[in-house]
N, C-alpha and C. Protein backbone atom coordinates (compact mmCIF):
# COMPACT_ATOMS: atom_id res chain seq x y z
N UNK A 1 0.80 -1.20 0.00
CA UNK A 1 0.00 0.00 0.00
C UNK A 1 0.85 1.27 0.00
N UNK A 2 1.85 1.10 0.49
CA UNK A 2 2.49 2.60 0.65
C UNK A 2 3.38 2.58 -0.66
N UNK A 3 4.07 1.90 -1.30
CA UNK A 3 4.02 1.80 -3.03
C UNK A 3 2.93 2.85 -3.70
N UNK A 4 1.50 2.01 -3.43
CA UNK A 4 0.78 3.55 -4.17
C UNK A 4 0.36 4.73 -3.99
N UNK A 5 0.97 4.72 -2.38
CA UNK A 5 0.71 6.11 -1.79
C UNK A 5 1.90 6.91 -2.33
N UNK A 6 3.21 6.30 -2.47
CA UNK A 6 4.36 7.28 -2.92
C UNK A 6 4.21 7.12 -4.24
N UNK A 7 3.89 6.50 -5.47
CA UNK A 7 3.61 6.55 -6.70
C UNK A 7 2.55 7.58 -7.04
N UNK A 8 1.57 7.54 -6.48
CA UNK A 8 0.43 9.04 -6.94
C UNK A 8 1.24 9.95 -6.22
N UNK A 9 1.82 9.92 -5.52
CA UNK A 9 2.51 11.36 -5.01
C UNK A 9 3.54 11.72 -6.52
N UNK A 10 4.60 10.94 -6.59
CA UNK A 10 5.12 11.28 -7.71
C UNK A 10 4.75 11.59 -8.75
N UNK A 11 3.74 11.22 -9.23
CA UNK A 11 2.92 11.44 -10.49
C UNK A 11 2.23 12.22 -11.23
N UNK A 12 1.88 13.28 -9.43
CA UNK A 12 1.01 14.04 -9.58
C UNK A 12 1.35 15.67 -10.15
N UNK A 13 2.77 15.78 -10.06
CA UNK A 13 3.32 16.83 -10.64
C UNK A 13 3.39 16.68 -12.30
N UNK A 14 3.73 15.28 -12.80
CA UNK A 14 3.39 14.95 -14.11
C UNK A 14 2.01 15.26 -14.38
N UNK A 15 1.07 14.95 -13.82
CA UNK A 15 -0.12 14.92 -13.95
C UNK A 15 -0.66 16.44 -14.50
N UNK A 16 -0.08 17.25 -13.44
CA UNK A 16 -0.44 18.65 -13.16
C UNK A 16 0.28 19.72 -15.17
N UNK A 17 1.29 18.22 -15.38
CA UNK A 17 2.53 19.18 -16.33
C UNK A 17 1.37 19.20 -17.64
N UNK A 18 1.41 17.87 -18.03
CA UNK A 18 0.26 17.56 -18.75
C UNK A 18 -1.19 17.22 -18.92
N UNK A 19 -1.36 18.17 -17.48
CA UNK A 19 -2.71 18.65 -17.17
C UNK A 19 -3.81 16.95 -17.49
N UNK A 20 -3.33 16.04 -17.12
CA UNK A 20 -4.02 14.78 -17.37
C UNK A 20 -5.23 15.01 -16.41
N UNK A 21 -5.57 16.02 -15.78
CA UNK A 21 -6.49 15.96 -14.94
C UNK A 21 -7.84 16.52 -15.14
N UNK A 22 -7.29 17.63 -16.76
CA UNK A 22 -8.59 18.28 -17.21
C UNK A 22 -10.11 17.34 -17.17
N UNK A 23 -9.36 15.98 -18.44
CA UNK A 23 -10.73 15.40 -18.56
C UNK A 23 -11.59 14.36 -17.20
N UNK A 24 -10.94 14.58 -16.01
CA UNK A 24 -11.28 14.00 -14.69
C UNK A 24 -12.49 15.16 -14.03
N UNK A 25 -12.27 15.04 -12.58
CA UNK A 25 -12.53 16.14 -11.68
C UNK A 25 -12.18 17.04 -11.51
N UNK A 26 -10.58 16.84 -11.19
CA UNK A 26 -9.68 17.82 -10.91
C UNK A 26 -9.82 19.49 -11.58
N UNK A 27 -10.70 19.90 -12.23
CA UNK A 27 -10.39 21.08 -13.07
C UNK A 27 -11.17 22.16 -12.33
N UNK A 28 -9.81 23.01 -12.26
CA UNK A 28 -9.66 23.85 -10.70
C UNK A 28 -10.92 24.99 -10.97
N UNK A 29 -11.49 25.79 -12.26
CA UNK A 29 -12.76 26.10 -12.49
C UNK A 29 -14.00 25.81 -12.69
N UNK A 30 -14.09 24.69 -12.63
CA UNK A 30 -15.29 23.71 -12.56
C UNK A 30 -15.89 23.03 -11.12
N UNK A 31 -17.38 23.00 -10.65
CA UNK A 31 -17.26 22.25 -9.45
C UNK A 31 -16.66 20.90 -9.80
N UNK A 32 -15.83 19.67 -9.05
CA UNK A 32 -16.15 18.33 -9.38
C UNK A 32 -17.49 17.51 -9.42
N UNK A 33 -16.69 16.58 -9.77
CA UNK A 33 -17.92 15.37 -10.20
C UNK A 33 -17.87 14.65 -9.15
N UNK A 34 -18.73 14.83 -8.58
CA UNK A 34 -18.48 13.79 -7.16
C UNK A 34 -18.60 12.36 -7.45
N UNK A 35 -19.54 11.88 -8.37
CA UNK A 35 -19.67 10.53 -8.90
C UNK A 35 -18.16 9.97 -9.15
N UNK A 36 -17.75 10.56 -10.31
CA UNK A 36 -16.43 10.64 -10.34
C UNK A 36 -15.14 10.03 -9.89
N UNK A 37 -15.39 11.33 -8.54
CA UNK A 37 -14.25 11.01 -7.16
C UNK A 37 -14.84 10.10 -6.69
N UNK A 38 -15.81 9.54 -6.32
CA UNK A 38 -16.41 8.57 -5.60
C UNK A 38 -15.81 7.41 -6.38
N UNK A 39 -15.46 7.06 -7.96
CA UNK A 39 -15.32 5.90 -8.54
C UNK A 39 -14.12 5.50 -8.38
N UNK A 40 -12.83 7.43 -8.24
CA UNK A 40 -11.78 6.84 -8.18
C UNK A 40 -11.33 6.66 -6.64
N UNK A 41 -12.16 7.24 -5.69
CA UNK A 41 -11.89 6.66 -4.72
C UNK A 41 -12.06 5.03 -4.05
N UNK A 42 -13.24 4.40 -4.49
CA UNK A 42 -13.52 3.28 -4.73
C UNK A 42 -12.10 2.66 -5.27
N UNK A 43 -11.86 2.52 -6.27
CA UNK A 43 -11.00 2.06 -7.35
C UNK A 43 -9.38 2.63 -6.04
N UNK A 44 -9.38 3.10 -5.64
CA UNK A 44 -7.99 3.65 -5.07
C UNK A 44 -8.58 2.48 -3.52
N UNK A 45 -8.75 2.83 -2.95
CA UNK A 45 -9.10 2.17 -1.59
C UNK A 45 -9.63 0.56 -1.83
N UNK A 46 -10.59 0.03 -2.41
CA UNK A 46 -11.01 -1.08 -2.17
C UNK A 46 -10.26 -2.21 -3.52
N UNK A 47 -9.94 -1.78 -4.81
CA UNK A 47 -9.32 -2.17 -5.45
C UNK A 47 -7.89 -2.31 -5.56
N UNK A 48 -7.01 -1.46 -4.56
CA UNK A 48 -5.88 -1.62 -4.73
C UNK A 48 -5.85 -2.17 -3.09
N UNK A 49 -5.34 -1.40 -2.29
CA UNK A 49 -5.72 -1.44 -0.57
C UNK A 49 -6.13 -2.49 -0.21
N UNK A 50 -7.26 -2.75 -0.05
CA UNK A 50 -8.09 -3.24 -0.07
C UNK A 50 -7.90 -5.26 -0.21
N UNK A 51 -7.94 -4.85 -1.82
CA UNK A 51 -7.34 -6.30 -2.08
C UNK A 51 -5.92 -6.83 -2.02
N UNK A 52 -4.97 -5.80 -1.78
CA UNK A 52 -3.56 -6.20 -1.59
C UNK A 52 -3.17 -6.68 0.17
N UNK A 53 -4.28 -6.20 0.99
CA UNK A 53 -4.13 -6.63 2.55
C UNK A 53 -4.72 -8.21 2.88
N UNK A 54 -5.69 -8.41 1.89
CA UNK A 54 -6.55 -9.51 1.55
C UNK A 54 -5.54 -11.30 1.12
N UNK A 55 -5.01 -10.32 0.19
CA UNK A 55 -4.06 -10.84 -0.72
C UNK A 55 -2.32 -11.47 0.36
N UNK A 56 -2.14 -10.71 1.27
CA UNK A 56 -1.43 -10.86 1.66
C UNK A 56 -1.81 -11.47 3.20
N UNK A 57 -2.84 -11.46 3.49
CA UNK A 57 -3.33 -12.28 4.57
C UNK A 57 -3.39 -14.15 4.59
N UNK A 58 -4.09 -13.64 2.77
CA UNK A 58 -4.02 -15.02 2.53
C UNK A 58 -3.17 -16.08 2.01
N UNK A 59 -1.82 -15.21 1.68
CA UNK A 59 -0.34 -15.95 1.48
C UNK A 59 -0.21 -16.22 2.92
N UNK A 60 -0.19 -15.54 4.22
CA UNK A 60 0.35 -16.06 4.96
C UNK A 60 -0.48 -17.20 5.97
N UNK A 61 -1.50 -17.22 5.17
CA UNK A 61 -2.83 -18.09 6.30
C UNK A 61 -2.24 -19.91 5.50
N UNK A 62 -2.73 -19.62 4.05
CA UNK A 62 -2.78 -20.50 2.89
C UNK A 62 -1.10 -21.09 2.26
N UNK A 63 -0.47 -19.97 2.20
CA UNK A 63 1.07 -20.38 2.00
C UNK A 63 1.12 -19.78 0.16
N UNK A 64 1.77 -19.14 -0.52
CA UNK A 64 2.05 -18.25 -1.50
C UNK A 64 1.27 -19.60 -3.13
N UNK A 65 1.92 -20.61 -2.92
CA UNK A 65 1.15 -21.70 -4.18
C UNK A 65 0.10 -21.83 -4.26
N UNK A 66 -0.58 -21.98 -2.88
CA UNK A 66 -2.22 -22.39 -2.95
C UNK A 66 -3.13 -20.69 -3.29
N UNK A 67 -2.25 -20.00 -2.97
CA UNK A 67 -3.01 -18.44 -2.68
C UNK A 67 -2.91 -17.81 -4.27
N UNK A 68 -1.77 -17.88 -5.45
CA UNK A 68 -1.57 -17.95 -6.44
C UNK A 68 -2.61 -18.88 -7.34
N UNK A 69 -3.00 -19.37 -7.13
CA UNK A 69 -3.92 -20.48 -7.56
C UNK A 69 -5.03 -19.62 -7.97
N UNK A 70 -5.55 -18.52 -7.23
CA UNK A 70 -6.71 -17.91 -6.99
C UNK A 70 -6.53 -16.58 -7.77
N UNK A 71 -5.27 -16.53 -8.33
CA UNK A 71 -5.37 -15.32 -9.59
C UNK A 71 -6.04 -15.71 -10.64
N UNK A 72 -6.42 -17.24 -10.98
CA UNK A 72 -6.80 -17.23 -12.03
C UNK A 72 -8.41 -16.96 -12.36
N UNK A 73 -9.18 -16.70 -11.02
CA UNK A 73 -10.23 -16.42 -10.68
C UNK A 73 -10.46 -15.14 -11.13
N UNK A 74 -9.71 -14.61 -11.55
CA UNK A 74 -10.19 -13.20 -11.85
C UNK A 74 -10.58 -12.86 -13.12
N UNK A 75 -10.00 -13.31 -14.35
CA UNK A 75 -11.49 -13.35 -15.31
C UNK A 75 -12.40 -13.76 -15.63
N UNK A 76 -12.72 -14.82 -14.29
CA UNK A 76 -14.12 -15.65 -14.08
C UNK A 76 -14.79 -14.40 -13.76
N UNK A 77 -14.53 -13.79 -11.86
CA UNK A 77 -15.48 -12.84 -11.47
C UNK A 77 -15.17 -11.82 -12.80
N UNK A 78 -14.91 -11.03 -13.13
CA UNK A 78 -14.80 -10.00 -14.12
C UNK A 78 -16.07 -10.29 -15.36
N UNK A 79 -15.83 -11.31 -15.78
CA UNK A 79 -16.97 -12.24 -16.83
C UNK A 79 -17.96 -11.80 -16.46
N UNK A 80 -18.14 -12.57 -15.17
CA UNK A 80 -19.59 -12.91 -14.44
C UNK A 80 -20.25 -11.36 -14.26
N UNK A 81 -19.68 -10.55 -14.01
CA UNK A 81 -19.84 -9.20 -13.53
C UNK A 81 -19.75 -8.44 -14.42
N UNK A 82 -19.41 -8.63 -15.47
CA UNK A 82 -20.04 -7.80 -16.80
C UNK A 82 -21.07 -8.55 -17.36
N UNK A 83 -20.99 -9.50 -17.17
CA UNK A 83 -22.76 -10.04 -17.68
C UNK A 83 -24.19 -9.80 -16.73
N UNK A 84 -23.61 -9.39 -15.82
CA UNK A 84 -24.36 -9.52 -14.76
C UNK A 84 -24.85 -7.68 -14.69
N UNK A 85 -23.68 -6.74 -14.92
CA UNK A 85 -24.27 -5.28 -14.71
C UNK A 85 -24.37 -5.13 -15.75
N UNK A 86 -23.44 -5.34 -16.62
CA UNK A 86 -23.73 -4.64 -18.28
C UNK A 86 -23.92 -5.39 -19.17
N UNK A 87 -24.90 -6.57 -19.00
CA UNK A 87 -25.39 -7.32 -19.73
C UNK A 87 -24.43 -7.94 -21.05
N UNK A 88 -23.98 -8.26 -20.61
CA UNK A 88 -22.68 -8.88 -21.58
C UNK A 88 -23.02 -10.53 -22.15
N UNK A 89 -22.81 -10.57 -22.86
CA UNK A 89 -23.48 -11.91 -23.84
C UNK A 89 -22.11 -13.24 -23.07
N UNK A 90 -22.77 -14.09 -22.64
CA UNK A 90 -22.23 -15.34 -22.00
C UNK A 90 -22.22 -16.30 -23.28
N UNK A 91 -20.90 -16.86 -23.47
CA UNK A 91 -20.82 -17.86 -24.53
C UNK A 91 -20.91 -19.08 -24.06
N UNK A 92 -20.79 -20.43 -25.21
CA UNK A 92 -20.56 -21.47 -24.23
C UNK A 92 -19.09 -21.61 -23.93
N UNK A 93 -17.94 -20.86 -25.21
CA UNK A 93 -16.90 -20.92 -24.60
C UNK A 93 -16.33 -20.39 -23.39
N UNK A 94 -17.20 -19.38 -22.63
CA UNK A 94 -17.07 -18.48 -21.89
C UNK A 94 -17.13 -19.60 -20.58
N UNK A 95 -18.17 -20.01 -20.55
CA UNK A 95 -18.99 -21.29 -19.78
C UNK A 95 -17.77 -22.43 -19.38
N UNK A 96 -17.67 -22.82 -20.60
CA UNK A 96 -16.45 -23.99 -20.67
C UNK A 96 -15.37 -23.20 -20.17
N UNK A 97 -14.63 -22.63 -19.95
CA UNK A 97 -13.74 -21.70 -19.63
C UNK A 97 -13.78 -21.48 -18.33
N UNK A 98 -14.78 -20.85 -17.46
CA UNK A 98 -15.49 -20.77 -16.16
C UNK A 98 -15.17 -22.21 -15.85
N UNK A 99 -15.68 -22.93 -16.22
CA UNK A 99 -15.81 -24.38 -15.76
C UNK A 99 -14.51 -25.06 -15.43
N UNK A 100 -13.65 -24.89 -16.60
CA UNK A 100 -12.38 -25.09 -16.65
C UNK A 100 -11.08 -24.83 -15.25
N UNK A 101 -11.66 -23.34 -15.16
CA UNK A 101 -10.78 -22.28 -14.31
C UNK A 101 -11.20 -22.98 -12.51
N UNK A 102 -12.79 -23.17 -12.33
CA UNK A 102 -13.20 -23.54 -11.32
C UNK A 102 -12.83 -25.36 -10.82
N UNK A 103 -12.70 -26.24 -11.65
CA UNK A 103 -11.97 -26.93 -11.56
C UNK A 103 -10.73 -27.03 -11.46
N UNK A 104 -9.69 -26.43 -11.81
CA UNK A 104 -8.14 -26.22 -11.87
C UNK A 104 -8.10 -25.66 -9.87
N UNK A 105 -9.33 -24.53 -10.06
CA UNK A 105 -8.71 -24.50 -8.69
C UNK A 105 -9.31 -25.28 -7.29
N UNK A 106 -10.39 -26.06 -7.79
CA UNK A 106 -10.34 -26.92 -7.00
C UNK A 106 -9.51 -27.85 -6.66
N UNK A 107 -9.01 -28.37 -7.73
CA UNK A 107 -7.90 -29.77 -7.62
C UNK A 107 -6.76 -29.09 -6.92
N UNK A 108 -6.56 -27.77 -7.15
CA UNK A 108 -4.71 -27.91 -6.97
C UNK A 108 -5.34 -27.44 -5.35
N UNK A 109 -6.33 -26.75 -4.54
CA UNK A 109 -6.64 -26.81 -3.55
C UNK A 109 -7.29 -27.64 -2.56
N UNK A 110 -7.96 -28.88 -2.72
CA UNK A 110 -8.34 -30.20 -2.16
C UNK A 110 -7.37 -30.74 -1.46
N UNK A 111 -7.85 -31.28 -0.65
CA UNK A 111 -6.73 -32.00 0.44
C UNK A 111 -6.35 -33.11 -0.30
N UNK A 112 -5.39 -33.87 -0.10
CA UNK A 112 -5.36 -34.87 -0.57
C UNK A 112 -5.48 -36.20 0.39
């Protein structure tokens, strides 16, 4: 976490050079967009933060192989969750794929 606390610090003078902030909130004559800040605060706190304390709880509960296992879960939920808010068309390869991913991490996590 403190990686991306000193990385947006650095950045932000770039940011400011090439004004990357116009098409955001940031634009110092305009009120903000609170929606906005709300998304990138979301996205800053629960997406990075958030899941990196998670992430690191569960290397040390689970042990770094079995906890690695569970990256591959992430274009399952991602899938599922664009079909699910933004109606995104589910294939069967999509399906088979899901299926695939959810098995892999069952086996390599099962007791033996």
């Amino acid at each position: 976490p403190i990686f991306f606390i000193l990385g947006t610090i650095l950045l932000i003078p770039l940011m400011l050079v090439f004004n990357a902030f116009q098409p955001l909130v940031f634009n110092f004559f305009q009120p903000p967009n609170f929606s906005l800040l709300g998304i990138l605060v979301y996205l800053g706190i629960f997406s990075s933060v958030y899941s990196y304390f998670i992430w690191y709880k569960a290397i040390n509960t689970i042990g770094a192989v079995k906890t690695s296992v569970f990256m591959y879960l992430n274009p399952l939920i991602s899938t599922v969750t664009g079909a699910y808010f933004l109606s995104e068309n589910l294939t069967i390869t999509t399906i088979v794929g899901g299926t695939c991913i959810l098995c892999g991490v069952y086996l390599v996590n099962k007791n033996k």
